[in-house]
N, C-alpha and C. Protein backbone atom coordinates (compact mmCIF):
# COMPACT_ATOMS: atom_id res chain seq x y z
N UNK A 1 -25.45 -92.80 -63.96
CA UNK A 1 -24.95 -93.15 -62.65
C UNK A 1 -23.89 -92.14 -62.24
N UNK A 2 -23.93 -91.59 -61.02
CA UNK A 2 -22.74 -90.75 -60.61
C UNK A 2 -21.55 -91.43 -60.68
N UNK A 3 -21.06 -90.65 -60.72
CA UNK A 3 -19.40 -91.36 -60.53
C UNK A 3 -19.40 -91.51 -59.00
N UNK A 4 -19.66 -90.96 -58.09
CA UNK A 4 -19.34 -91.69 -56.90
C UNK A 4 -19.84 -93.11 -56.80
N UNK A 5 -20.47 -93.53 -57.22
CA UNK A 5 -21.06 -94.73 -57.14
C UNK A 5 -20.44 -95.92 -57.83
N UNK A 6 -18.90 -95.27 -58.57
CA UNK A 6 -18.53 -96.19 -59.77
C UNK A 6 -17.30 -96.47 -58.51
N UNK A 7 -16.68 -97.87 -58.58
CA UNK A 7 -15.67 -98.90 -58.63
C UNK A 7 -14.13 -97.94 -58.94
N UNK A 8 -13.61 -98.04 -57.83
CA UNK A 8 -12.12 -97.60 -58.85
C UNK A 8 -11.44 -98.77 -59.86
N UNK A 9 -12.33 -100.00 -60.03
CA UNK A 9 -11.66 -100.86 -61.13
C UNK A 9 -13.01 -101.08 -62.12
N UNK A 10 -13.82 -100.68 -61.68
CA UNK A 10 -15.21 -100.52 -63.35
C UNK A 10 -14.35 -99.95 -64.26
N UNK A 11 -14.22 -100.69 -65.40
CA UNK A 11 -13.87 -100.00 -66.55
C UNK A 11 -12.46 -99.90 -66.98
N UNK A 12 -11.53 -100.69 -65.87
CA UNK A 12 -10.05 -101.00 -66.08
C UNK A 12 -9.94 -102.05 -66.34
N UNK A 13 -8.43 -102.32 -67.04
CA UNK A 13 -8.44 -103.37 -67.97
C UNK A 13 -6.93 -103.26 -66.42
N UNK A 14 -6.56 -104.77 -67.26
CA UNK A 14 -5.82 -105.63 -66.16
C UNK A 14 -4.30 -104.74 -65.96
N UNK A 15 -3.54 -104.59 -67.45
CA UNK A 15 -2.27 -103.80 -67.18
C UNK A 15 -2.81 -102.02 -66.19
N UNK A 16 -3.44 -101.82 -66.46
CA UNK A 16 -3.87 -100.15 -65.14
C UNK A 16 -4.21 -100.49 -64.23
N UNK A 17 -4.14 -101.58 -63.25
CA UNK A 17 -4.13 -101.81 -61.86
C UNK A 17 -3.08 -101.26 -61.10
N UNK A 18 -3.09 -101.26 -59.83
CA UNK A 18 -1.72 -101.12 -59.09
C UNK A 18 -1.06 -101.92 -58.90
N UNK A 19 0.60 -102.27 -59.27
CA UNK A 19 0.93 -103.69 -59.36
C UNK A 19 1.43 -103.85 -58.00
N UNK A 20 0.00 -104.46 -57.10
CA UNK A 20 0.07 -105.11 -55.71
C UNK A 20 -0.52 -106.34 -56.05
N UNK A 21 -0.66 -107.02 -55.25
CA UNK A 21 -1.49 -108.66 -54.75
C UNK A 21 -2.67 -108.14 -54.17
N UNK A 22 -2.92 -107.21 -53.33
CA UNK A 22 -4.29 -106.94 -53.13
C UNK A 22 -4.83 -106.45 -53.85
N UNK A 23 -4.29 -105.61 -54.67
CA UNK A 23 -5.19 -104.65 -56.16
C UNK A 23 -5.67 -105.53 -57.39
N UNK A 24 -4.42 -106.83 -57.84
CA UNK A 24 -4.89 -108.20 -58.37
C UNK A 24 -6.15 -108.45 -57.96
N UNK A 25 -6.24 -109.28 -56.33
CA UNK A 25 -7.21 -110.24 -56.10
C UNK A 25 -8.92 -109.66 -56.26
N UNK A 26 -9.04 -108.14 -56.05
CA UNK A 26 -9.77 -107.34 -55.91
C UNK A 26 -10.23 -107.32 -57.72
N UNK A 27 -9.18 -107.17 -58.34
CA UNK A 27 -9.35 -107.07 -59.54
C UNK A 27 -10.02 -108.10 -60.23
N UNK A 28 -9.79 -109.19 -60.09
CA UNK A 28 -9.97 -110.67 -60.20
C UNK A 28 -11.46 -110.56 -60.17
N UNK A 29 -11.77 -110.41 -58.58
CA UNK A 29 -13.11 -110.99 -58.18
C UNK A 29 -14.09 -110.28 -58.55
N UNK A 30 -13.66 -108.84 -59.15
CA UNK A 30 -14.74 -108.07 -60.04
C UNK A 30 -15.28 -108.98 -61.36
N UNK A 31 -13.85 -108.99 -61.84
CA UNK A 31 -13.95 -109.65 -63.20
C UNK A 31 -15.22 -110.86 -63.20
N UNK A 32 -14.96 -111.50 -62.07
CA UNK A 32 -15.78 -113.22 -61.81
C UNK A 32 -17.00 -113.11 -61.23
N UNK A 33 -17.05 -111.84 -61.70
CA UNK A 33 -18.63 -111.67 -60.73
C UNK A 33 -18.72 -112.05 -59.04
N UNK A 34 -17.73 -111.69 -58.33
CA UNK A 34 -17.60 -111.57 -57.36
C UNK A 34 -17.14 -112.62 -56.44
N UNK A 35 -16.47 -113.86 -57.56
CA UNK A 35 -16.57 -114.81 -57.27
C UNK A 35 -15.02 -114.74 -56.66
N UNK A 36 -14.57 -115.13 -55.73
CA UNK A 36 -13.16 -115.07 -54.80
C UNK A 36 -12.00 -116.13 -55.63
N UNK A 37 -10.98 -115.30 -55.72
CA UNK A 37 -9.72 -116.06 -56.61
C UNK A 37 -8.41 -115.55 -55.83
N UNK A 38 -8.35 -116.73 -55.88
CA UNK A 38 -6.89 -117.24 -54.96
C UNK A 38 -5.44 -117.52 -55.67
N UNK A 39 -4.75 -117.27 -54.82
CA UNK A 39 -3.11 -117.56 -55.07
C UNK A 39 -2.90 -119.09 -55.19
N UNK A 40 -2.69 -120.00 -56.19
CA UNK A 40 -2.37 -121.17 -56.13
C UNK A 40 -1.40 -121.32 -55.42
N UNK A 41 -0.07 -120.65 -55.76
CA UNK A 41 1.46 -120.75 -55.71
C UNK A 41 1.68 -119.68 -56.56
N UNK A 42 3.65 -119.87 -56.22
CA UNK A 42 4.05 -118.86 -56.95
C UNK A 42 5.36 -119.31 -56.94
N UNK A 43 5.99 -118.49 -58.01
CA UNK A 43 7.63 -119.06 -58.54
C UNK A 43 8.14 -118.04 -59.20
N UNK A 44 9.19 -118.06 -59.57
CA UNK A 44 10.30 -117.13 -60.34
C UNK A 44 10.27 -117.76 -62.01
N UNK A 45 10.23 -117.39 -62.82
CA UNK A 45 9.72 -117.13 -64.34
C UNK A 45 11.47 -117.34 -64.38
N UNK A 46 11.79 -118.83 -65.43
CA UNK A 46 12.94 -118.68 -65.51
C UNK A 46 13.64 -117.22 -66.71
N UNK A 47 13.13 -117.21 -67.34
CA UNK A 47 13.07 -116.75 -68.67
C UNK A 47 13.41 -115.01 -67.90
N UNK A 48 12.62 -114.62 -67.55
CA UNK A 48 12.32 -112.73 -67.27
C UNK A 48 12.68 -112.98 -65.20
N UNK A 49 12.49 -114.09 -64.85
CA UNK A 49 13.42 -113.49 -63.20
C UNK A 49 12.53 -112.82 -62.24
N UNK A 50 11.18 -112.68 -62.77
CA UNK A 50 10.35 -112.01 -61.84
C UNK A 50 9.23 -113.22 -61.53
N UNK A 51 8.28 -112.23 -60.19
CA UNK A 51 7.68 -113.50 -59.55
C UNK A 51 6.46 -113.75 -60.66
N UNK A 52 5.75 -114.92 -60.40
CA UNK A 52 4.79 -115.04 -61.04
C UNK A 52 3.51 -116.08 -60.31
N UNK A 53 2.49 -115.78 -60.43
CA UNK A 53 1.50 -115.57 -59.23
C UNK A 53 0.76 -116.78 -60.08
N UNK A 54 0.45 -117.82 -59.68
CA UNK A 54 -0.63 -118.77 -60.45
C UNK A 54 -1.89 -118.72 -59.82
N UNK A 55 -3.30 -118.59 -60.04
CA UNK A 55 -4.12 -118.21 -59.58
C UNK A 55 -5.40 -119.00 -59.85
N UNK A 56 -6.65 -119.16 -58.90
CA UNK A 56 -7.49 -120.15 -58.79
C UNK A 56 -8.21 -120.06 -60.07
N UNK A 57 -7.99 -119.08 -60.89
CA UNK A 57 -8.90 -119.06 -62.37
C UNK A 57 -8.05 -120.01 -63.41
N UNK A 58 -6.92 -120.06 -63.03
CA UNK A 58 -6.45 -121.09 -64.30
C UNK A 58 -5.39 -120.25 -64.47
N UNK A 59 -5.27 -118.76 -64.54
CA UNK A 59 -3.93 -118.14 -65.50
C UNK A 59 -2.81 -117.64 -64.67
N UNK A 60 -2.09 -117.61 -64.94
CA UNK A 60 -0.71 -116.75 -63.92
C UNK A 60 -0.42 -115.59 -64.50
N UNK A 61 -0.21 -114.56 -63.94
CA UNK A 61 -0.09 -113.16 -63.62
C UNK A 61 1.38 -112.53 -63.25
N UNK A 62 2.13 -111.78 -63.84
CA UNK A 62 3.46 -111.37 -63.53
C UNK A 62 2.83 -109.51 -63.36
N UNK A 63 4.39 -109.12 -63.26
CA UNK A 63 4.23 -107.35 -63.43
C UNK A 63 5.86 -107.08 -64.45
N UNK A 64 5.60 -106.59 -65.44
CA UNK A 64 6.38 -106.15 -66.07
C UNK A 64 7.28 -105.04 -66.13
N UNK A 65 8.37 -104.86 -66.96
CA UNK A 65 9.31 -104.00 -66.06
C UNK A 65 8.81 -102.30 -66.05
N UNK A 66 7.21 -102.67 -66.70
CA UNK A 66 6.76 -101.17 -66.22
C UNK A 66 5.66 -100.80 -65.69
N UNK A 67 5.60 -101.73 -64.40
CA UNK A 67 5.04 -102.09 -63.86
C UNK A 67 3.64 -102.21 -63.31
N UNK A 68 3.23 -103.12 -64.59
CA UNK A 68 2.00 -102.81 -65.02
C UNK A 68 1.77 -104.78 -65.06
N UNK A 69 0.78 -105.56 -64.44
CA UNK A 69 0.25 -106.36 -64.75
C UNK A 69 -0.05 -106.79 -65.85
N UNK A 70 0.36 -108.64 -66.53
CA UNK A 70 0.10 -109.16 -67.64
C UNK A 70 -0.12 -110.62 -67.19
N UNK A 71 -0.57 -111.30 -68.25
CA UNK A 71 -1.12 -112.63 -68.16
C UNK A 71 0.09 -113.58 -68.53
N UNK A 72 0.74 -114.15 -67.93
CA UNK A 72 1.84 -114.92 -68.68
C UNK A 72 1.40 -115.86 -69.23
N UNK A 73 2.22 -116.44 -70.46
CA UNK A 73 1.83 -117.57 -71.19
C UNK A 73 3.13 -118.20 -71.30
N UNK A 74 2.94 -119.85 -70.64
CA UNK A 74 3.95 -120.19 -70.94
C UNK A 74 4.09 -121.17 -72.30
């Protein structure tokens, strides 16, 4: 397959995204087979102070201080 034809997120894993909300949701709906995932809510992480994104798949999502996307576990 050419590379023009490839995804700028085929083949990226979750921390090498761009840490936006549109580069997430985009990211997401690859993952789900195209299936659309949403922002539940969102809150401040008492612990680390940054936002944290709860999302229609079940997991919540922060950006770390290098600013790179992770899965929080609380």
């Amino acid at each position: 397959m050419s590379k023009g034809f490839v995804s700028e997120y085929d083949d990226q894993w979750l921390h090498e995204i761009m840490p936006t909300m549109n580069a997430l949701l985009r990211f997401l709906k690859l993952e789900n087979n195209g299936i659309t995932i949403y922002e539940k809510r969102n809150y401040i992480h008492d612990k680390t102070g940054k936002p944290v994104y709860e999302m229609s798949n079940g997991l919540s999502y922060s950006v770390n201080d290098k600013n790179q996307w992770y899965v929080v576990e609380e």
